[in-house]
Protein backbone atom coordinates (compact mmCIF):
# COMPACT_ATOMS: atom_id res chain seq x y z
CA UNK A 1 21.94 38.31 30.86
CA UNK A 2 20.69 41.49 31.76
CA UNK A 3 21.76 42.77 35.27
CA UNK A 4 17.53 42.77 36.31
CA UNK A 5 17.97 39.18 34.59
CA UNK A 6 20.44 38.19 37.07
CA UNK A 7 19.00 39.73 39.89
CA UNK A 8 15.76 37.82 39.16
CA UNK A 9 17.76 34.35 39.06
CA UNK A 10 18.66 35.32 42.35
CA UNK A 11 15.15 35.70 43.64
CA UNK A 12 14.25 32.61 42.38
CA UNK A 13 17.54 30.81 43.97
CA UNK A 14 16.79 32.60 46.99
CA UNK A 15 13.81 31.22 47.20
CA UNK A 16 14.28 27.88 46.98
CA UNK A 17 17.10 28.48 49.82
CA UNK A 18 14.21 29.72 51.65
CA UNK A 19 12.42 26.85 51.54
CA UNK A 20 15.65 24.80 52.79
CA UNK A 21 17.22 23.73 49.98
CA UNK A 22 20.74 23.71 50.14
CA UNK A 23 22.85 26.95 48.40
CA UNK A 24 25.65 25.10 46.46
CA UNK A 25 22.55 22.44 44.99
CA UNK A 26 20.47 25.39 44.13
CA UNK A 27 22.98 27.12 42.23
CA UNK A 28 24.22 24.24 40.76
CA UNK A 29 20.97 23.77 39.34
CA UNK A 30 19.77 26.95 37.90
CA UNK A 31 23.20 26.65 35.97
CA UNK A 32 22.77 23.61 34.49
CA UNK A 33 19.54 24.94 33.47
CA UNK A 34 19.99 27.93 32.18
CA UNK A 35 22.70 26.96 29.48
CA UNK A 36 22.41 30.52 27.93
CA UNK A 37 24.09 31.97 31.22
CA UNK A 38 27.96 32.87 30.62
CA UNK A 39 30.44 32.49 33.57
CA UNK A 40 30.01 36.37 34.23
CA UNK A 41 26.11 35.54 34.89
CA UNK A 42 27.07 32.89 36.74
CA UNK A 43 29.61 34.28 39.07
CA UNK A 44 27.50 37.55 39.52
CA UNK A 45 24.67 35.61 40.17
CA UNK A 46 26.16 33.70 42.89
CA UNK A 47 27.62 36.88 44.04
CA UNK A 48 23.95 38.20 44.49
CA UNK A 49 22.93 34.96 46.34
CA UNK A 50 25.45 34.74 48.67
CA UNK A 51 25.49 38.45 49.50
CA UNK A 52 22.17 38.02 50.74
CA UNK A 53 22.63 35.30 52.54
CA UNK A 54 25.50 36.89 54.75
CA UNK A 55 23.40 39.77 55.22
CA UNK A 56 19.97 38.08 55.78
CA UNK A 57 18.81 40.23 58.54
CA UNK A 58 19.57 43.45 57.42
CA UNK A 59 18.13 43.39 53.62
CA UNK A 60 15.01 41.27 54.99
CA UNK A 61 14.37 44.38 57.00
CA UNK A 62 15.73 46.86 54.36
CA UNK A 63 13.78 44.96 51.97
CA UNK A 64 10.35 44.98 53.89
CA UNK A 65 10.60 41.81 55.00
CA UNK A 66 9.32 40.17 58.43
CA UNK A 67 11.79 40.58 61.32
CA UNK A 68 14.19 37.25 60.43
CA UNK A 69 16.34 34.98 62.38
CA UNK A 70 16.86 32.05 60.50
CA UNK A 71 16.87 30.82 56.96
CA UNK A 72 13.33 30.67 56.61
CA UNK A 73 10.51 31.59 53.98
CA UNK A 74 7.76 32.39 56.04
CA UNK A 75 9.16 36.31 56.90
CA UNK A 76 11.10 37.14 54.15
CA UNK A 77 11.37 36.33 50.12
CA UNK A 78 14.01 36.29 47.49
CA UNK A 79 12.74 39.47 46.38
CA UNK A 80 12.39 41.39 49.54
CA UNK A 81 16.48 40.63 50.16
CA UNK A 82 17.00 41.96 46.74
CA UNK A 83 15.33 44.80 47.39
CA UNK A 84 17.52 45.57 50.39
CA UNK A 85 20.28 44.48 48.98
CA UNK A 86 19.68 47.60 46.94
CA UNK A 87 18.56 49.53 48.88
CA UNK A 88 21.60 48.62 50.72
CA UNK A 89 24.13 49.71 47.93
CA UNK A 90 22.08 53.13 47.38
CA UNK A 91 20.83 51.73 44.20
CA UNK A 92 17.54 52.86 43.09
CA UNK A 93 15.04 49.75 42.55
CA UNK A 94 12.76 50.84 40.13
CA UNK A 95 15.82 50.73 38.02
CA UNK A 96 16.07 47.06 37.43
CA UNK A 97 11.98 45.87 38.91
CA UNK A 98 10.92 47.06 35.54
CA UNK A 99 8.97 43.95 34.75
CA UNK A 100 10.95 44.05 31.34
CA UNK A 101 12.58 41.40 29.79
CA UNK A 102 13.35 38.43 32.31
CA UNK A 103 13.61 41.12 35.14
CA UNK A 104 11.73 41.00 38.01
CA UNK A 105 8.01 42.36 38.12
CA UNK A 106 7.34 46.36 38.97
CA UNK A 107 7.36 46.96 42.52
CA UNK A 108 3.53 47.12 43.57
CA UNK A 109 1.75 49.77 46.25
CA UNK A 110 2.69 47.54 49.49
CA UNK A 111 6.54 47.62 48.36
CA UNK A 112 6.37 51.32 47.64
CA UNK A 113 5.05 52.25 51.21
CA UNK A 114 7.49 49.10 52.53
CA UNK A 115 10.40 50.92 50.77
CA UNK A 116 9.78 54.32 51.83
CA UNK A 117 9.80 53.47 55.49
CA UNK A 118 13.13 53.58 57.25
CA UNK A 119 13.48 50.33 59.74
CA UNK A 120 14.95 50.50 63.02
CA UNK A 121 17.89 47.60 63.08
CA UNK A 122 18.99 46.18 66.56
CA UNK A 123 22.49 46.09 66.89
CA UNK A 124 22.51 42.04 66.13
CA UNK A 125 20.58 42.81 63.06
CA UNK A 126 22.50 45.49 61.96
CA UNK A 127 25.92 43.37 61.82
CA UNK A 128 23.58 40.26 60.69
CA UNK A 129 24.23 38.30 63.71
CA UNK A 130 21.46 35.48 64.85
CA UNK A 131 19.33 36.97 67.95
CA UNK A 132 20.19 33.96 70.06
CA UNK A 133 23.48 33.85 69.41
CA UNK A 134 24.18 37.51 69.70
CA UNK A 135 25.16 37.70 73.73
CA UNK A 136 27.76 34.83 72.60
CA UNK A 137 29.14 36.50 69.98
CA UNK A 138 29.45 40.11 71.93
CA UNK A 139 31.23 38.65 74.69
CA UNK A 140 33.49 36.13 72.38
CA UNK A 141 34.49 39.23 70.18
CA UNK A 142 34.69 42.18 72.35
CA UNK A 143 35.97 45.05 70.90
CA UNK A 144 36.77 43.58 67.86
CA UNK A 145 32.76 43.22 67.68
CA UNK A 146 31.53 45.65 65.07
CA UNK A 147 34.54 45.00 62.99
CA UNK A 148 34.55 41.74 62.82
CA UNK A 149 30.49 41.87 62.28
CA UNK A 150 30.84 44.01 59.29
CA UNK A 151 34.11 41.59 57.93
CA UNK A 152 31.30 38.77 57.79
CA UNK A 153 29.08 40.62 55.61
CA UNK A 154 31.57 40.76 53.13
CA UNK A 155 33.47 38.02 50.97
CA UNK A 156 36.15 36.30 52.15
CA UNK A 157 39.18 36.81 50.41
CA UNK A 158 41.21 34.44 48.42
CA UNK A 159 44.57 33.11 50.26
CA UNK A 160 47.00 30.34 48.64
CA UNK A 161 49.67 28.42 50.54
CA UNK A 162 52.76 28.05 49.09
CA UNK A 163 53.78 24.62 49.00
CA UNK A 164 57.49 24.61 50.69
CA UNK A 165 58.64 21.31 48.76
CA UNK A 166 58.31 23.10 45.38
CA UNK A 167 59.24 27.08 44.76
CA UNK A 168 60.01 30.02 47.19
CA UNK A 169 57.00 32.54 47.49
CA UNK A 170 58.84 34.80 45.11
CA UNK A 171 58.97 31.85 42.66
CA UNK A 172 55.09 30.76 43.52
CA UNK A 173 54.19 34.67 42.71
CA UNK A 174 56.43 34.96 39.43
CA UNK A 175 54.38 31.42 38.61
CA UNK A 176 51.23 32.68 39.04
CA UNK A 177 51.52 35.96 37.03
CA UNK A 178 52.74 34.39 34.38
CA UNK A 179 48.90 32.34 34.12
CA UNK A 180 47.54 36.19 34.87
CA UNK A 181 46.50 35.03 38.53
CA UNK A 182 48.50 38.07 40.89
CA UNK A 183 49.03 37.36 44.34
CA UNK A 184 51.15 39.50 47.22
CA UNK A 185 52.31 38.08 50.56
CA UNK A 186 49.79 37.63 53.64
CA UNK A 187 51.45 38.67 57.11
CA UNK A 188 49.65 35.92 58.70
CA UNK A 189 51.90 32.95 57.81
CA UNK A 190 55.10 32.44 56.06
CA UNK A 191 53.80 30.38 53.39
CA UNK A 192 50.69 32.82 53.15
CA UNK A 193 49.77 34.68 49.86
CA UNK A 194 46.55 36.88 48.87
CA UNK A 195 44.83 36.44 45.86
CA UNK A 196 44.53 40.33 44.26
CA UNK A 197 42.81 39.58 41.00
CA UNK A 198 42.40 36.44 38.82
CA UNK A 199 40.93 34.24 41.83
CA UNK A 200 38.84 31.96 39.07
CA UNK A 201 41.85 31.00 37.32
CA UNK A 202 43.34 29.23 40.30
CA UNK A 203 41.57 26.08 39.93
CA UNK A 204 42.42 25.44 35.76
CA UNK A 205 46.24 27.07 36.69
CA UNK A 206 49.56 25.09 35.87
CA UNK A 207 50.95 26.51 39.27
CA UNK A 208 47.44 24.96 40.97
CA UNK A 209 47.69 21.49 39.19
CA UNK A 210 51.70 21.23 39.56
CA UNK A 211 51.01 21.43 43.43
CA UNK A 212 53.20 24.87 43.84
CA UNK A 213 50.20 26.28 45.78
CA UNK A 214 47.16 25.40 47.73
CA UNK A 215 44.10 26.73 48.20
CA UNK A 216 44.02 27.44 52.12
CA UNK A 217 43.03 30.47 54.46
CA UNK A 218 46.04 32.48 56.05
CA UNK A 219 45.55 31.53 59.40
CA UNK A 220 44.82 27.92 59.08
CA UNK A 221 48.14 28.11 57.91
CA UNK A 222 49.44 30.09 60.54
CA UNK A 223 47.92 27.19 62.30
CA UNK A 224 49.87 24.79 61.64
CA UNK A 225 53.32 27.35 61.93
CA UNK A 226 52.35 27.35 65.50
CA UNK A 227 53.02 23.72 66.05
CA UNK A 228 56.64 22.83 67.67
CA UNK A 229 57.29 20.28 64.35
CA UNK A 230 60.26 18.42 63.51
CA UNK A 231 62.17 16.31 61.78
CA UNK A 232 61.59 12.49 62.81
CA UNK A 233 58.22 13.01 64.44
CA UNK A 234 54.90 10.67 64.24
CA UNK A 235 52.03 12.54 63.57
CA UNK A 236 48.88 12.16 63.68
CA UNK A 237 45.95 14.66 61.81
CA UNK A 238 42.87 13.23 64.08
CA UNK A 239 39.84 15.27 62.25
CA UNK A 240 41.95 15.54 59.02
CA UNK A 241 38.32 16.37 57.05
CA UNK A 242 39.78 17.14 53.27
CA UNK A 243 43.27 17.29 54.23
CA UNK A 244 44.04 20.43 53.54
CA UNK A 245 46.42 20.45 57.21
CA UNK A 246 47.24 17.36 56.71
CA UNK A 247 49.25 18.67 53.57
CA UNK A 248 50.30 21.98 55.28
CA UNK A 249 51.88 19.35 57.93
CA UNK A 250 53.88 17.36 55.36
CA UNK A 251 55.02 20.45 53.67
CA UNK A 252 56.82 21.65 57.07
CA UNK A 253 59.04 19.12 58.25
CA UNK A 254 59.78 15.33 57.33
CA UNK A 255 57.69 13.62 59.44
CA UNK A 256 55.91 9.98 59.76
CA UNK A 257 52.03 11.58 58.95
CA UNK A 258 48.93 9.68 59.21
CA UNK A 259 45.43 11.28 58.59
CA UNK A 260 41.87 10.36 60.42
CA UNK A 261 38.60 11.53 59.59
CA UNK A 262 35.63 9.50 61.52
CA UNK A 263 33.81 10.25 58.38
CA UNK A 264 36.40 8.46 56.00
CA UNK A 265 34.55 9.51 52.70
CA UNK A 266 36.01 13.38 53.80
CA UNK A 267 39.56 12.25 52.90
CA UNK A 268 38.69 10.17 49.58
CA UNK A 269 41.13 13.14 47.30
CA UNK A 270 43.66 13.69 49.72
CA UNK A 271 45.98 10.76 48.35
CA UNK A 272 45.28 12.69 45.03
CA UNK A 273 46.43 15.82 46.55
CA UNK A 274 49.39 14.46 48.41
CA UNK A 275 50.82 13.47 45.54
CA UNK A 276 50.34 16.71 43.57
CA UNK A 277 51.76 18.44 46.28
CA UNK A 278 54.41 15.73 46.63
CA UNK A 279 54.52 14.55 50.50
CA UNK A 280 53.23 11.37 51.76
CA UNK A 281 50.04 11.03 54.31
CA UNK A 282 49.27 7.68 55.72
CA UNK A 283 45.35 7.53 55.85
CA UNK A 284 44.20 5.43 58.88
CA UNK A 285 40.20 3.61 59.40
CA UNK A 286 37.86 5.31 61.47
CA UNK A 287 38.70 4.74 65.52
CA UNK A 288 42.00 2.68 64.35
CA UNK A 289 44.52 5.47 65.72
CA UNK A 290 45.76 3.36 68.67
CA UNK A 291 47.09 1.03 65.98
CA UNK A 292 49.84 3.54 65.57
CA UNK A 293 50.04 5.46 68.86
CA UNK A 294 52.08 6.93 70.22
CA UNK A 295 52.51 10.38 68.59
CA UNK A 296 54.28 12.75 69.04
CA UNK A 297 52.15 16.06 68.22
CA UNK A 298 47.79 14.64 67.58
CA UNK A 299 46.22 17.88 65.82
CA UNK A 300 42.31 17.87 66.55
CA UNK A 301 40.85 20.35 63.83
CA UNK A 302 37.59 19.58 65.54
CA UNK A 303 34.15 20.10 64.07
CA UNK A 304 32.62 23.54 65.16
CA UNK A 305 30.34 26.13 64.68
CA UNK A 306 32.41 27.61 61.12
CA UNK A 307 32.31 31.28 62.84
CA UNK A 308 35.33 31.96 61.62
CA UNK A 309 34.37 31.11 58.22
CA UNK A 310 30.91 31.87 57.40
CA UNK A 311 31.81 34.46 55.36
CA UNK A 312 32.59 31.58 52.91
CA UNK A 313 29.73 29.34 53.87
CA UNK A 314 26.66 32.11 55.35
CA UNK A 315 24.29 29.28 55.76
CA UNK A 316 25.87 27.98 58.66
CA UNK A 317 25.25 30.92 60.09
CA UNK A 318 21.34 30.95 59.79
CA UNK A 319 20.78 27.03 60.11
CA UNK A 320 22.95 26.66 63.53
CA UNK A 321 20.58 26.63 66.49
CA UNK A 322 21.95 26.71 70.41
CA UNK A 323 21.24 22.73 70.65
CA UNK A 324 23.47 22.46 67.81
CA UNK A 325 26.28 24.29 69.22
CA UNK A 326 25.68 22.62 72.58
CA UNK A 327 26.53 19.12 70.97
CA UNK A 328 28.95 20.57 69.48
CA UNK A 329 30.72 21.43 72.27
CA UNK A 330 30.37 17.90 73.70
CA UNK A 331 31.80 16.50 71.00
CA UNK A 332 35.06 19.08 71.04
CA UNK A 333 35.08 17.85 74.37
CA UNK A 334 34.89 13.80 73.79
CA UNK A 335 37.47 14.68 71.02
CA UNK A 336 40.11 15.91 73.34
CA UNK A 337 39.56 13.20 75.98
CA UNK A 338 40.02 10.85 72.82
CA UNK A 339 42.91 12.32 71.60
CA UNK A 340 45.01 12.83 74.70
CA UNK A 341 45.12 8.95 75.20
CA UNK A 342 47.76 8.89 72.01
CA UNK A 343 49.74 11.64 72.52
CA UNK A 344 53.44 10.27 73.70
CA UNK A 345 55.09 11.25 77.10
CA UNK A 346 56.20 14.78 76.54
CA UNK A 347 54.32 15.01 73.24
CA UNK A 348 52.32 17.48 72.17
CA UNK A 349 48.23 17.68 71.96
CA UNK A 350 46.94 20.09 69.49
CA UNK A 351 43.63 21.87 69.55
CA UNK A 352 41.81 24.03 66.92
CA UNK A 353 38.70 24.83 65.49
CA UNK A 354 37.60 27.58 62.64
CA UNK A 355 35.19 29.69 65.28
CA UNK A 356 35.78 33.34 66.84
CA UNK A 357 33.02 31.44 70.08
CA UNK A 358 34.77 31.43 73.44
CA UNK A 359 33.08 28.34 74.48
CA UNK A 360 34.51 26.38 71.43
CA UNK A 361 37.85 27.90 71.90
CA UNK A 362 39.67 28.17 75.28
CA UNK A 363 36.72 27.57 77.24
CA UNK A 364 37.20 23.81 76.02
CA UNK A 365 41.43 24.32 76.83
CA UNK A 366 40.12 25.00 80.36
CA UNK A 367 37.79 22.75 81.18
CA UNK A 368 40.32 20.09 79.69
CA UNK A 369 43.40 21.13 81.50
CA UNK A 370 40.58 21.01 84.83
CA UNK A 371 39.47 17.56 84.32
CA UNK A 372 43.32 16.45 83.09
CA UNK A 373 46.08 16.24 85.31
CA UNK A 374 49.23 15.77 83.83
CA UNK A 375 48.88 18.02 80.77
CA UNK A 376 50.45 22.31 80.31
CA UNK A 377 49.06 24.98 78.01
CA UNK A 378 51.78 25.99 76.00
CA UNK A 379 50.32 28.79 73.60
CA UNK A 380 47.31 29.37 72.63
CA UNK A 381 46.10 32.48 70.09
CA UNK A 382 43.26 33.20 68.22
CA UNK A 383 42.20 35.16 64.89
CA UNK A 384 39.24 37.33 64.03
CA UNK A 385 37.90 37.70 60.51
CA UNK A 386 38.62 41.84 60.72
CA UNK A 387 42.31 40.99 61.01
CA UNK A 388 41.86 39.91 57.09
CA UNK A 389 41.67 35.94 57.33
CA UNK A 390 39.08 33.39 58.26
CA UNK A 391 38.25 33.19 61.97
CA UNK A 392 40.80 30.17 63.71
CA UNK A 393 42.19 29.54 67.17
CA UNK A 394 44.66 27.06 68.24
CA UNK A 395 46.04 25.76 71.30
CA UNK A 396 49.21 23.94 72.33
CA UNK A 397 49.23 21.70 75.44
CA UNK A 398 52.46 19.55 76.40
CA UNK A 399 51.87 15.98 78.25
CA UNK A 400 54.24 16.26 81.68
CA UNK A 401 53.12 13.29 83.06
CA UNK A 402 50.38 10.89 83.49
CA UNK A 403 46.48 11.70 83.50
């Protein structure tokens, strides 16, 4: 394919997104039917796709589109974000809307006059940040605002975890160049490495299938490093989702694990991957976790807003509304009144959630700790997508007596 080929399978998967489909189903379908596209077209055109969706805002304005604020195709078009995603990269558009070949069509008078005009971006816009959601997100990130705004406009980047029951890190890196996938040490967590070059050789890797390494963000793992773990403990992953904690938890200490997931059908691989990786995980039935109480440290990785990672799913971004959040919140809430019933005297009740929001993060510690006696905050610390991982907070309360 052509570059103005790919671009053009954009539009056209942009579109659809538009319309609501979902991303990962649109893209899944163009491939399948366009058989003559090579895994370069296919990863670039995915790259053009999801580039536009973390910057909706800015290229539907660049690209003169409607003033947008949600996934939506009533203001904007696949086309119009491809034109400001051009515009965005200083790349001139007449270039590639040539109307040649399986390009897109020549730009016409009313994209010419569109084009020449220079649009004036709100800040929100600017840094591709919902309208509502904007006050939120200035007061959650403070001065870490305009960096982290501008991280989540870019891709994520690639972390592994190195799986402590199999090699050092210097023996996971040595691994991995040897299958051409290089990798350097992430600051963030012990067990924390950065994919440099090769990321789409991970999944087909010897290093990947022999459970040496994990696909998992640097500061989910650092996560799970700030949990007081030992030896001999019963533990209990309450919103284990795919398990990829779950894992990070066996990995750390010899412990008595078990894994819940209201939605059961989210764990259905991890006894696959527990047994690559080589630890054992206990999964339990939805709302059977008294069966086993008490624990001694209950993780809640509860459902959020994904702030912290919508560099790696932008959607979320676009489709979450302030109702949404607001039952969100509820539930975070119902979640820790749940949980704290099986934590052991003197055990320990974890919370986290992938979002940079205050009120999912130690707004919900607070209001906890204010309607529960008998419980201490620990720790708690929190991670912005500028610092170079995924967006995460986590904190550590300690049962000291009864509620």
């Amino acid at each position: 394919m052509t570059p103005a080929a790919r671009r053009q399978a954009a539009i056209e998967i942009l579109d659809q997104i538009l319309a609501g489909e979902p991303a990962e189903k649109q893209l899944t379908a163009w491939a399948r039917r366009s058989r003559f596209a090579g895994s370069k077209d296919r990863a670039a055109v995915r790259d053009h796709v999801f580039d536009a969706l973390r910057c909706l805002r800015s290229f539907a304005a660049l690209g003169g589109g409607g003033r947008v604020d949600v996934i939506d195709h009533t203001n904007t078009t696949g086309r119009q974000l491809m034109l400001g995603a051009l515009r965005a990269e200083g790349v001139e558009p007449d270039t590639l809307f040539t109307g040649e070949g399986h390009g897109p069509s020549a730009l016409n008078d009313d994209e010419r006059a569109a084009l020449a005009r220079v649009p004036e971006l709100s800040d929100a816009e600017r840094l591709d940040i919902p309208q509502w959601l904007w006050p939120l997100f200035s007061e959650s990130l403070g001065d870490g605002l305009e960096a982290a705004g501008r991280a989540l406009q870019s891709r994520a980047p690639v972390h592994l975890r190195v799986n402590r029951r199999h090699p050092d890190q210097t023996e996971a890196l040595a691994r991995l160049a040897s299958e051409g996938i290089l990798a350097e040490p992430h600051p963030a967590a012990d067990t924390a490495l950065n994919v440099t070059e090769g990321a789409r050789k991970l999944r087909n890797s010897l290093a990947y299938a022999h459970g040496l390494v994990e696909l998992q963000d640097a500061a989910s793992q650092a996560v799970i490093e700030a949990l007081p773990l030992a030896d001999g403990m019963r533990v209990l992953d309450y919103c284990a989702g795919g398990g990829g904690k779950s894992l990070a938890l066996a990995a750390r200490a010899k412990i008595d694990l078990y894994a819940h997931d209201i939605a059961a059908q989210r764990m259905k691989d991890l006894p696959v991957r527990a047994e690559r990786a080589g630890v054992k995980v206990t999964l339990l039935e939805p709302r059977k976790t008294g069966a086993k109480a008490p624990y001694d440290l209950v993780l809640c990785d509860a459902p959020c807003s994904g702030s912290g990672s919508w560099r790696r799913a932008p959607e979320g971004k676009w489709r979450l509304s302030q109702s949404q959040l607001d039952t969100l919140c509820q539930t975070q809430s119902a979640i820790l009144d749940e949980a704290a019933e099986l934590v052991a005297d003197g055990g320990v009740l974890a919370y986290a959630t992938c979002s940079m929001l205050s009120v999912e993060n130690r707004k919900q510690v607070d209001d906890f700790l204010a309607r529960r006696s008998g419980w201490q905050l620990q720790s708690d610390h929190g991670w912005q997508v500028q610092g170079g991982t995924d967006g995460f907070y986590v904190a550590v309360l300690r049962r000291i007596g009864n509620d």
